[in-house]
Protein backbone atom coordinates (compact mmCIF):
# COMPACT_ATOMS: atom_id res chain seq x y z
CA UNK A 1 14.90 8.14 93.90
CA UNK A 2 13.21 7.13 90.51
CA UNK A 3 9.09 6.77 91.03
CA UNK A 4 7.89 3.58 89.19
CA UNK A 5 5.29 6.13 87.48
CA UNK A 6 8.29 8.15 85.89
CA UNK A 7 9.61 5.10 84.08
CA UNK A 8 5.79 4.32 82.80
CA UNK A 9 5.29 7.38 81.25
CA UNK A 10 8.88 7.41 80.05
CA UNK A 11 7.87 4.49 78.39
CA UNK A 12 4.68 5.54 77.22
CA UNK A 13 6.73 8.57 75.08
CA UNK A 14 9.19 6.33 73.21
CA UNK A 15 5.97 3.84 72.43
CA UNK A 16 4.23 7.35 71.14
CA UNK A 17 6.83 8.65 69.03
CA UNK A 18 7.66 5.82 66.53
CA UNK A 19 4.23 6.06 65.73
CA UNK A 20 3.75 9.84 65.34
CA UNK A 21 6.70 9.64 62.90
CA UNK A 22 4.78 6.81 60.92
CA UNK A 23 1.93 9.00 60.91
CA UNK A 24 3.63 12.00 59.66
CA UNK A 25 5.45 9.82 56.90
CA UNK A 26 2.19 8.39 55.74
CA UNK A 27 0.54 12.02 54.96
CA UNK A 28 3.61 13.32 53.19
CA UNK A 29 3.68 10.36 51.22
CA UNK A 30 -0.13 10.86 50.31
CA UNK A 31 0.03 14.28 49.77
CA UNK A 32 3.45 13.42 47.19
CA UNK A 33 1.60 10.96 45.23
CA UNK A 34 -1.64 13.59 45.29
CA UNK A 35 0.43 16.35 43.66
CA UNK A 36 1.81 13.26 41.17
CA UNK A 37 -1.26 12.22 39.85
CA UNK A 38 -3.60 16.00 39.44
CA UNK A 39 -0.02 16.50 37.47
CA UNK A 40 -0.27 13.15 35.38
CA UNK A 41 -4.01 14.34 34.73
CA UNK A 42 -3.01 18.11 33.89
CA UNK A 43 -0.04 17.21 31.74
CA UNK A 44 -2.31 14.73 29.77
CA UNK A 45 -5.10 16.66 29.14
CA UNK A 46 -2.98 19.81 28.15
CA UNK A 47 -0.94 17.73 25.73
CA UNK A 48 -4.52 16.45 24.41
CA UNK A 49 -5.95 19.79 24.09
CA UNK A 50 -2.53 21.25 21.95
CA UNK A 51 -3.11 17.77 20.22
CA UNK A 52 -6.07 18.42 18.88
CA UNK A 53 -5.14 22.04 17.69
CA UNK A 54 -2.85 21.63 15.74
CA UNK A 55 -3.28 22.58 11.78
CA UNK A 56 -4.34 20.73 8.86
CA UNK A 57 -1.28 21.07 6.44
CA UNK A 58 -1.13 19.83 2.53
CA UNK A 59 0.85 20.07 -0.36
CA UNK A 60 -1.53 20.94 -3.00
CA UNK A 61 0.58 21.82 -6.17
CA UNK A 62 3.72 21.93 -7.64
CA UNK A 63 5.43 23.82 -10.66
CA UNK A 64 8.78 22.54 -12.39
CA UNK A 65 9.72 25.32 -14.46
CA UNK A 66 13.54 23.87 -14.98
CA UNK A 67 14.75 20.78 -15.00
CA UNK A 68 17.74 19.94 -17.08
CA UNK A 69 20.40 17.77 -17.60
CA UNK A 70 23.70 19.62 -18.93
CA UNK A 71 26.17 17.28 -20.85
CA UNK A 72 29.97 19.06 -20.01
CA UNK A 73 31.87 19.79 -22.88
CA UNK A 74 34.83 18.31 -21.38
CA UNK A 75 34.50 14.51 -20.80
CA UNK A 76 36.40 14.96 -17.45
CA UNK A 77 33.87 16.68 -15.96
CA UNK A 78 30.81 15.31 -14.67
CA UNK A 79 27.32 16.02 -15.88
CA UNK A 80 24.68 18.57 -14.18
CA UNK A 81 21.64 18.81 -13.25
CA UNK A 82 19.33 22.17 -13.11
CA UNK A 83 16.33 21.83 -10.97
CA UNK A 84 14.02 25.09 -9.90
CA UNK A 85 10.28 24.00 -8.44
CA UNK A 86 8.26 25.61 -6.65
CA UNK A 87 5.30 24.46 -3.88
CA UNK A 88 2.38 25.62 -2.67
CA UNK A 89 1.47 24.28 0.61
CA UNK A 90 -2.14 24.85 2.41
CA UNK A 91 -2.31 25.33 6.68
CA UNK A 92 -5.48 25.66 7.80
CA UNK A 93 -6.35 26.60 11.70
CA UNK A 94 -9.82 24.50 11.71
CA UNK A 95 -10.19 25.43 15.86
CA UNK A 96 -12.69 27.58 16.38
CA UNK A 97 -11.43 29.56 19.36
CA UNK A 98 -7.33 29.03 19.56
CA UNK A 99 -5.51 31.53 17.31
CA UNK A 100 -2.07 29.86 16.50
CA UNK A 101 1.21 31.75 15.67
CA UNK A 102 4.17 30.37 13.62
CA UNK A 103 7.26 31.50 14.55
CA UNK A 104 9.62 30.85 11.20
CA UNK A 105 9.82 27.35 9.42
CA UNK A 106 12.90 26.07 8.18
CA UNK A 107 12.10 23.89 5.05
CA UNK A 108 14.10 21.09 3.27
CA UNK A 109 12.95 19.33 -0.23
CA UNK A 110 14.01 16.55 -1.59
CA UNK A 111 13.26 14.98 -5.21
CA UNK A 112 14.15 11.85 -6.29
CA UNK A 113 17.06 11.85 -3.76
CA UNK A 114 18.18 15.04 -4.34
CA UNK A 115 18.09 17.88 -1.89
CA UNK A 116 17.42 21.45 -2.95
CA UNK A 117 18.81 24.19 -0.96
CA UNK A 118 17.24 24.96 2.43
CA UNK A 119 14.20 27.69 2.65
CA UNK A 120 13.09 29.67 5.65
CA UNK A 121 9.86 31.01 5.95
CA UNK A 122 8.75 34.19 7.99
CA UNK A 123 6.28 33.70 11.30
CA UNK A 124 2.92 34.29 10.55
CA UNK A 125 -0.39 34.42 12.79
CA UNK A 126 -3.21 32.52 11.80
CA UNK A 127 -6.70 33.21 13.61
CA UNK A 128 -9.34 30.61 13.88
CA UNK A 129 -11.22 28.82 11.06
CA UNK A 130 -8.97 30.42 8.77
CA UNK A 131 -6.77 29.24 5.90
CA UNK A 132 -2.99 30.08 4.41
CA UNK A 133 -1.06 29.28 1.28
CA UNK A 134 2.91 28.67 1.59
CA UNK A 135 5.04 29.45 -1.31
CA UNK A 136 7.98 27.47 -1.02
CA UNK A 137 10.17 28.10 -3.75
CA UNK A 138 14.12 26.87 -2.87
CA UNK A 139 16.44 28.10 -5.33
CA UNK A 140 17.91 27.11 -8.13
CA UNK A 141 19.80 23.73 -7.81
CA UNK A 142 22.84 23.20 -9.99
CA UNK A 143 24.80 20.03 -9.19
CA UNK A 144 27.16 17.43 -10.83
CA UNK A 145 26.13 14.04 -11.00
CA UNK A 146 28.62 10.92 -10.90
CA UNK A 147 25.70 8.88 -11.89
CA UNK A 148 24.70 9.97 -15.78
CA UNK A 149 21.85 7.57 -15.64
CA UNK A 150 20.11 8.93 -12.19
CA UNK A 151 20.06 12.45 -14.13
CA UNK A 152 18.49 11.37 -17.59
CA UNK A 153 15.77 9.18 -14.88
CA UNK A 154 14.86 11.83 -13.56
CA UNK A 155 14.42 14.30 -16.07
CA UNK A 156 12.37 11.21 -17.86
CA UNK A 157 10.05 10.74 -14.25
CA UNK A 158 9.70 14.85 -14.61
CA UNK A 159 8.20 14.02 -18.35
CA UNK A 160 6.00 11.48 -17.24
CA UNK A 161 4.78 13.78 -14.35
CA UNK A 162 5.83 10.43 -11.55
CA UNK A 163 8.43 12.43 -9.49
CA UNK A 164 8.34 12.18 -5.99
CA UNK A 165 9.44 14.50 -3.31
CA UNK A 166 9.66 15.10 0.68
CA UNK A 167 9.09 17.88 2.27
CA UNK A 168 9.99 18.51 5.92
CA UNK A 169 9.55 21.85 7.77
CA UNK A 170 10.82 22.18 11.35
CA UNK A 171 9.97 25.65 13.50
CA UNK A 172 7.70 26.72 16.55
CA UNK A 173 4.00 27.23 17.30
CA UNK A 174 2.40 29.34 19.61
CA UNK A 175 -1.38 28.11 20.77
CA UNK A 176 -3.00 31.13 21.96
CA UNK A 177 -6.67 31.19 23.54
CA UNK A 178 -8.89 34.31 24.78
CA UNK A 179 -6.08 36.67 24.12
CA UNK A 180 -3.41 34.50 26.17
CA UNK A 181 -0.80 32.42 24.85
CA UNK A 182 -1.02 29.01 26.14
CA UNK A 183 1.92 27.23 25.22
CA UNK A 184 4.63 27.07 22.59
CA UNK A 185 6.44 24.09 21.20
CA UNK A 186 8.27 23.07 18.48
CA UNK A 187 6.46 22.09 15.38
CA UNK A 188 7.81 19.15 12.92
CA UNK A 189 5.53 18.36 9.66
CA UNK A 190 6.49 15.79 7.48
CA UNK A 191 5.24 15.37 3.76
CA UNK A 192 6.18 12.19 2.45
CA UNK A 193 6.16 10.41 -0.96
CA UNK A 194 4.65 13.46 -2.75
CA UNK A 195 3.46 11.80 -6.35
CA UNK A 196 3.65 14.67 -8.59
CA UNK A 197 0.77 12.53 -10.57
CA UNK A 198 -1.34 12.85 -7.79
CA UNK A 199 -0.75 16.39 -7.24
CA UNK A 200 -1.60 17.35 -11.18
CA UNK A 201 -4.52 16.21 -10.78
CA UNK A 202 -5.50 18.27 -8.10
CA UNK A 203 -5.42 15.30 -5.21
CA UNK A 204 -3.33 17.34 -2.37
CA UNK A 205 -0.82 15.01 -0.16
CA UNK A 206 -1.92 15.06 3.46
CA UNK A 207 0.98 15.72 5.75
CA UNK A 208 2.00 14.63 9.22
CA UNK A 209 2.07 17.37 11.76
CA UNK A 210 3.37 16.58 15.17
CA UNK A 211 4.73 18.58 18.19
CA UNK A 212 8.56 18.73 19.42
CA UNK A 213 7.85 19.09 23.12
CA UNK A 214 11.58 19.25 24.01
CA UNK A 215 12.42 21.92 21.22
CA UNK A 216 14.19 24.90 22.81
């Protein structure tokens, strides 16, 4: 036969266990939205701290040694336009402990509208407090123009010294501190509305550096 105390503490087990489970639900559920936040904490102050590494980078001079508009002999054929320029672009690392290491930069110019072939630079390391000149010098660009009148402009905004150019550089950077790399990301600095008056006279254009965090 059953015993009326059976059935109590029968009773007394399925009261228990609902609440055990709510118990255990309510620590994992802490302990999930514990690991969510110190991560939300980490992940913004490392994203602050490669922030506020990154370089100073400005475009401090250029040098037009061709730029020519070529009438065709033939009237069927359109005119051309020579351009060869060179820039010199400054980087400077002004952290005083994080070395940081470039890994290549692919570089596109524009001037007035018209792109100049593609440059890649070679990686180089740059230690702290330290300071780097880039050479970027694209070759030679030789193309027709439909437009007569956007060639002669621009060979008359080269006279004046008013040209104005872009300058975009894509690549990686690797922040390295006490001998360990840190993290690396991908690196995209934008120079925009370069006045080649401003330039001359020896006012560099500031550029603006920011990180690719989903670069592969």
């Amino acid at each position: 036969m059953h015993s009326p105390n059976e059935d109590l503490e029968g009773g007394r087990r399925r009261r228990n266990s609902p609440s055990c489970w709510t118990l255990f639900y309510a620590w994992v559920s802490f302990l999930i939205w514990t690991i969510v936040i110190f991560s939300l904490i980490f992940g913004i102050a490392f994203f602050a701290f490669v922030r506020s590494n990154l370089p100073d980078v400005k475009v401090h001079r250029l040098d037009v040694y061709k730029l020519d508009v070529i009438q065709p002999k033939n009237k069927n054929k359109d005119t051309q336009l020579a351009i060869d320029v060179e820039l010199f672009v400054n980087v400077t690392n002004n952290n005083k402990k994080v070395t940081l290491v470039y890994d290549g930069m692919h570089v596109e110019t524009k001037i007035e509208g018209f792109s100049l072939p593609k440059v890649h630079l070679e990686g180089f390391r740059q230690n702290p407090q330290t300071s780097q000149d880039l050479k970027i010098h694209p070759q030679e660009l030789r193309s027709e123009v439909n437009d007569d009148d956007d060639a002669t402009e621009l060979k008359f905004s080269a006279k004046q010294h008013e040209m104005v150019l872009n300058l975009k550089m894509r690549g990686k950077i690797e922040f390295w501190f006490n001998g360990r790399m840190v993290s690396k990301l991908g690196l995209k600095v934008s120079c925009n509305s370069i006045e080649q008056s401003l330039i001359d006279q020896a006012l560099a254009h500031n550029c603006h550096v920011k990180l690719n965090y989903f670069s592969r």
